[in-house]
Protein backbone atom coordinates (compact mmCIF):
# COMPACT_ATOMS: atom_id res chain seq x y z
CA UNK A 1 7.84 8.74 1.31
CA UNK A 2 6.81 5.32 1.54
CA UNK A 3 7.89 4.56 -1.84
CA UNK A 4 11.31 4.11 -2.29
CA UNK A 5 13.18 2.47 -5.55
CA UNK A 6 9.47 0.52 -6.79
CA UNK A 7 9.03 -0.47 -2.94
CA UNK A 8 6.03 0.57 -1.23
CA UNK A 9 5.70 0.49 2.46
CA UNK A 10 2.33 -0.54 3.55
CA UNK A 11 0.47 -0.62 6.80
CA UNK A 12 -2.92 -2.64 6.50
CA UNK A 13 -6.03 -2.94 8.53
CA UNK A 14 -8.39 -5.30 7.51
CA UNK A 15 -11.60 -6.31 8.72
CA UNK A 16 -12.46 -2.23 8.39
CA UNK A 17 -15.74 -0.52 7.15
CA UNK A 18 -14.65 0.44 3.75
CA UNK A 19 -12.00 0.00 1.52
CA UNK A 20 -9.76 3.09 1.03
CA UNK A 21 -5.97 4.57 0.61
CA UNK A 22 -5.70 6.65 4.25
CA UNK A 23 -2.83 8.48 4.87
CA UNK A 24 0.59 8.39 4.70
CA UNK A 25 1.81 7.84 8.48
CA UNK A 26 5.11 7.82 10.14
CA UNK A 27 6.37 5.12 12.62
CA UNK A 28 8.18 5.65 16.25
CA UNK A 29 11.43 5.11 14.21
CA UNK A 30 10.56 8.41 11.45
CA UNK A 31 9.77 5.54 8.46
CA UNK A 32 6.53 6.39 6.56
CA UNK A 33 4.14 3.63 5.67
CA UNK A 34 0.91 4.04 3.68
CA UNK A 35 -2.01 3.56 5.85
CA UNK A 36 -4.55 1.32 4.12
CA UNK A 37 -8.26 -0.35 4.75
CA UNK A 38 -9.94 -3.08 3.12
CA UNK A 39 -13.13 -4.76 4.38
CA UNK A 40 -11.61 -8.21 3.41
CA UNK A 41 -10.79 -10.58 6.33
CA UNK A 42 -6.96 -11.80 6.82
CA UNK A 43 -7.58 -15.52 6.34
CA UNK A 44 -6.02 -17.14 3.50
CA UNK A 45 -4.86 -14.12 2.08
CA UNK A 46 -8.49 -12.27 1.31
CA UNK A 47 -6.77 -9.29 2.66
CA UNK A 48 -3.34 -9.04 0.78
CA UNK A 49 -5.37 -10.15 -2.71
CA UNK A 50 -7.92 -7.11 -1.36
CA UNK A 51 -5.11 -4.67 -0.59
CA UNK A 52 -3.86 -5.59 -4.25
CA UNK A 53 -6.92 -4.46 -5.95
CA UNK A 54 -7.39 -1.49 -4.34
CA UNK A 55 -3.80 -0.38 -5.35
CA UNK A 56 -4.20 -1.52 -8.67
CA UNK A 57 -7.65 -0.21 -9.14
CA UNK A 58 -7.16 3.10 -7.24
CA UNK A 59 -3.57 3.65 -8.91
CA UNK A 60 -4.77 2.28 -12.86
CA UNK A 61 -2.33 -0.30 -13.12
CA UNK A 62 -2.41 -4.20 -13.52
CA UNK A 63 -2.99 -6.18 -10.30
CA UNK A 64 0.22 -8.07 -11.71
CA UNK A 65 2.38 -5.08 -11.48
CA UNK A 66 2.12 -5.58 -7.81
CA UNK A 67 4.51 -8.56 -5.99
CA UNK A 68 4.32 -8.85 -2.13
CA UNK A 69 7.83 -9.06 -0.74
CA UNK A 70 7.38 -9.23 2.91
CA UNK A 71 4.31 -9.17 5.39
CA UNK A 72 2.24 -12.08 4.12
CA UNK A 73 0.82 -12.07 7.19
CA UNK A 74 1.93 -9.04 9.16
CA UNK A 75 -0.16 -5.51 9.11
CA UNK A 76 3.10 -4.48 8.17
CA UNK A 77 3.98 -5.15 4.62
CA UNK A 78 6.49 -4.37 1.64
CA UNK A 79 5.18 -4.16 -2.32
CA UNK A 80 7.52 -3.82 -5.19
CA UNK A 81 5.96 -1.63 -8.12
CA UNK A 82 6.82 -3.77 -11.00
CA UNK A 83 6.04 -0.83 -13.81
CA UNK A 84 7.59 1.41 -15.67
CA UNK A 85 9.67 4.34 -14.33
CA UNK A 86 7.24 6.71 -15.43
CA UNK A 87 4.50 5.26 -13.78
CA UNK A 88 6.15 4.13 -10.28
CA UNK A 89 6.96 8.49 -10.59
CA UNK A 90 3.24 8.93 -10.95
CA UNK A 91 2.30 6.66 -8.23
CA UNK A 92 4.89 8.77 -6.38
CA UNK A 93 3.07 12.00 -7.01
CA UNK A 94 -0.17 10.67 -6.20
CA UNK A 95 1.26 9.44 -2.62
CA UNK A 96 2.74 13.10 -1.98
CA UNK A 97 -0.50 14.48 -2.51
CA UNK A 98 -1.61 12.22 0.41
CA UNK A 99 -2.19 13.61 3.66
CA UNK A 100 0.12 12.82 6.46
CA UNK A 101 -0.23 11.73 9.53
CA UNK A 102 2.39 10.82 12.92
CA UNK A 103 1.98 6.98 13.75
């Protein structure tokens, strides 16, 4: 699972059609990432801010529960959780209902 002790693993495409929450995919070395979209461009961090709201939006929480730890300006990114444990678990359910996907 890409979430692991309030870290979420991230892969993000921006520039796309729509903004969305993919898939959950899993990289040449077996790590899972969350595949995500935003229509955003990566300049000046449009596209990490984007990424944020979508989370936050999609997942009911405060764009403030969300802190970018690595990635700033990689596809590849890390996001701690900053929430209670009872709603990092529900995030976790709501990314194993996710379909899944080989990188």
């Amino acid at each position: 699972m890409p979430l692991a002790g309030g870290l979420l693993s991230v892969r993000l495409t921006p520039k796309a059609s729509r903004d969305r929450i993919e898939a959950i995919e899993t990289d040449a070395e077996g790590r899972p990432w969350l595949r995500v979209s935003v229509t955003a461009v990566p300049e000046n961090g449009k596209a990490n801010a984007a990424l944020v709201a979508l989370l936050a939006k999609t997942w009911r929480l405060p764009k403030g529960a969300f802190a970018l730890v690595s990635g700033v300006t990689a596809r590849r990114k890390t996001l701690r959780i900053e929430a209670a444990t009872a709603t990092v678990e529900d995030v976790a359910a709501r990314l194993d209902a996710l379909p899944r996907r080989p990188g």
